[in-house]
Protein backbone atom coordinates (compact mmCIF):
# COMPACT_ATOMS: atom_id res chain seq x y z
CA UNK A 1 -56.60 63.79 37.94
CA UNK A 2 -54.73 66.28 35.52
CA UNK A 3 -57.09 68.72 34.37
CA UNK A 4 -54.68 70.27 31.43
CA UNK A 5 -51.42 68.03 30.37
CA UNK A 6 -49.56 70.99 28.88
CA UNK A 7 -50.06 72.67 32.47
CA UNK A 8 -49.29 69.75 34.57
CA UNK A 9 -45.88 69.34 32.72
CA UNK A 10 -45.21 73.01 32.33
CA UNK A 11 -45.65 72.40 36.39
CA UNK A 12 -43.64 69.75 36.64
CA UNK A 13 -40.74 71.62 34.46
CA UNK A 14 -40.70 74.74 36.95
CA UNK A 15 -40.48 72.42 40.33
CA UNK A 16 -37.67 70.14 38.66
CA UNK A 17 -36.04 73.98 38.41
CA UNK A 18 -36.41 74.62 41.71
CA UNK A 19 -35.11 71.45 42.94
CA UNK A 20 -32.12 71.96 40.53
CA UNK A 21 -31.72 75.05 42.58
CA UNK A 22 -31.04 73.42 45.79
CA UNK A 23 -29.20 69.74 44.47
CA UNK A 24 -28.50 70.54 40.97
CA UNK A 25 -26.08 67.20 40.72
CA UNK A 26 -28.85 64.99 41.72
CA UNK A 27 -30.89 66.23 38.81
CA UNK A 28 -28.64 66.02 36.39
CA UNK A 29 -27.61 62.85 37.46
CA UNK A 30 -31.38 61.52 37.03
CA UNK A 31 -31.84 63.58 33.48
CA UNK A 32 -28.22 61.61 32.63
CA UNK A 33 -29.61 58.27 32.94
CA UNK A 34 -32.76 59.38 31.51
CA UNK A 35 -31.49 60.07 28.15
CA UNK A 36 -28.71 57.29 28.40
CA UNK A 37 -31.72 54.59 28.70
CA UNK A 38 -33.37 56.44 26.06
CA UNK A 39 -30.48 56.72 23.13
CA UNK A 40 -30.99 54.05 19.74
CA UNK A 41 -29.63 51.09 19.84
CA UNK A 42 -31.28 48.10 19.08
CA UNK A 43 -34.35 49.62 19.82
CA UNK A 44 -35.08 53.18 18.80
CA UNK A 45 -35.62 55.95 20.80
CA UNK A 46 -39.83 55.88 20.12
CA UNK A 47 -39.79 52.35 20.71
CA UNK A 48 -38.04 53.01 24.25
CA UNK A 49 -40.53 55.69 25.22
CA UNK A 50 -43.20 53.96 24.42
CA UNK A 51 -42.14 51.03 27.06
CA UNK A 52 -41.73 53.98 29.06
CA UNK A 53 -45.25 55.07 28.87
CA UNK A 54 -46.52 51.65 29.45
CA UNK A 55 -44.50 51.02 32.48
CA UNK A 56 -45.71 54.64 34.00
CA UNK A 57 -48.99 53.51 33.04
CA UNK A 58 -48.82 49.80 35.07
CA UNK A 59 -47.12 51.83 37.62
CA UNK A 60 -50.28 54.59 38.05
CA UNK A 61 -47.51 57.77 37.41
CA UNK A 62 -49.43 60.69 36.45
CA UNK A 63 -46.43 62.67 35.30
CA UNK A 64 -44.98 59.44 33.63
CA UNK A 65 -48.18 59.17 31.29
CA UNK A 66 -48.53 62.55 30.68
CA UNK A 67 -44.37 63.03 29.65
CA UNK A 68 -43.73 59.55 28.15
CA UNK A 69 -46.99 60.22 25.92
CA UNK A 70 -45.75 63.42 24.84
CA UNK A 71 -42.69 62.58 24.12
CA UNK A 72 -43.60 59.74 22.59
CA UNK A 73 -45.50 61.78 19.78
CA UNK A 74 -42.14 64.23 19.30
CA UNK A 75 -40.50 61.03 18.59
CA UNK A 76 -42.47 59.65 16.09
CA UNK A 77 -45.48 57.66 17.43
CA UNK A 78 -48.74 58.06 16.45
CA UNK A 79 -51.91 57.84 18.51
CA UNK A 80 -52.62 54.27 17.63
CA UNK A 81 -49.42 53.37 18.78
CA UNK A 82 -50.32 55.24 21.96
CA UNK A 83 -53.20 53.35 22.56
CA UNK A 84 -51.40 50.15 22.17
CA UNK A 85 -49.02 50.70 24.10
CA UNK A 86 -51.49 51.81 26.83
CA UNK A 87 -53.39 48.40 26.63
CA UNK A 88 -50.17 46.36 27.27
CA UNK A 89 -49.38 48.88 30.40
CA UNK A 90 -53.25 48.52 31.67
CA UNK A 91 -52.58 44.68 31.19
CA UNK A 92 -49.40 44.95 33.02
CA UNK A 93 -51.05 46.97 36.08
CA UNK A 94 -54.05 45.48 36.39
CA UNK A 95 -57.24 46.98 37.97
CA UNK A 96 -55.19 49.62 39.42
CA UNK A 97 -54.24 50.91 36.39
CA UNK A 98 -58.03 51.54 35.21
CA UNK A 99 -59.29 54.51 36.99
CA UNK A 100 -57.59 57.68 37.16
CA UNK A 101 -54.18 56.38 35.01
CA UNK A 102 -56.44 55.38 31.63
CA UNK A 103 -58.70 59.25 32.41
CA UNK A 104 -55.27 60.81 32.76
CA UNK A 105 -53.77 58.69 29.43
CA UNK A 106 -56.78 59.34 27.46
CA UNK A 107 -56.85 62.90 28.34
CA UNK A 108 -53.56 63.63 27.62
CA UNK A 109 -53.91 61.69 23.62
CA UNK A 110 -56.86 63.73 23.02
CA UNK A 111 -54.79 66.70 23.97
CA UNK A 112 -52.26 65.91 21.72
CA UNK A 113 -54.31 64.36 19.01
CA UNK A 114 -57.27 67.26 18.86
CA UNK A 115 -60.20 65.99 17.05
């Protein structure tokens, strides 16, 4: 479970350094196709995070909730549309996507949404 969001990607940002240290071409080959997939088209570039977000959360990726949720937010959505988007990824996963994914999601919104 991800005690702190900001940490955990903060984290996650220093150890995708180091591996750019040792196969830089392999991560910017992966960062490429992220932000290809992610460009407007006929969907916009919220709308395409969002999916994002849902599919890390049927998938049970820690870093993939806490990222896709963040960046969702930068690009626009707000924390309805989070929560949303979170039910069609818990109905996608199933059971497995219940325990630790929805603490992690739900941590992570209240993070970025403070009460």
């Amino acid at each position: 479970m991800i005690e702190d969001p900001k940490k955990f990607l903060d984290g996650f940002k220093d150890a995708a350094a180091r591996f750019a240290s040792a196969d830089k071409a392999t991560l910017k080959a992966f960062t490429g196709l992220n932000e290809n997939a992610l460009q407007p088209g006929a969907l916009d570039r919220k709308t395409k995070t969002l999916m994002c977000l849902a599919i890390g959360i049927a998938h049970g990726s820690e870093y993939c909730v806490a990222a896709r949720a963040a960046q969702a937010v930068e690009a626009g959505a707000t924390r309805q549309e989070l929560l949303e988007t979170a039910a069609v990824g818990l109905l996608m996963g199933g059971s497995l996507s219940f325990g630790p994914i929805l603490t992690v999601f739900m941590d992570t919104v209240e993070a970025l949404f403070p009460a």
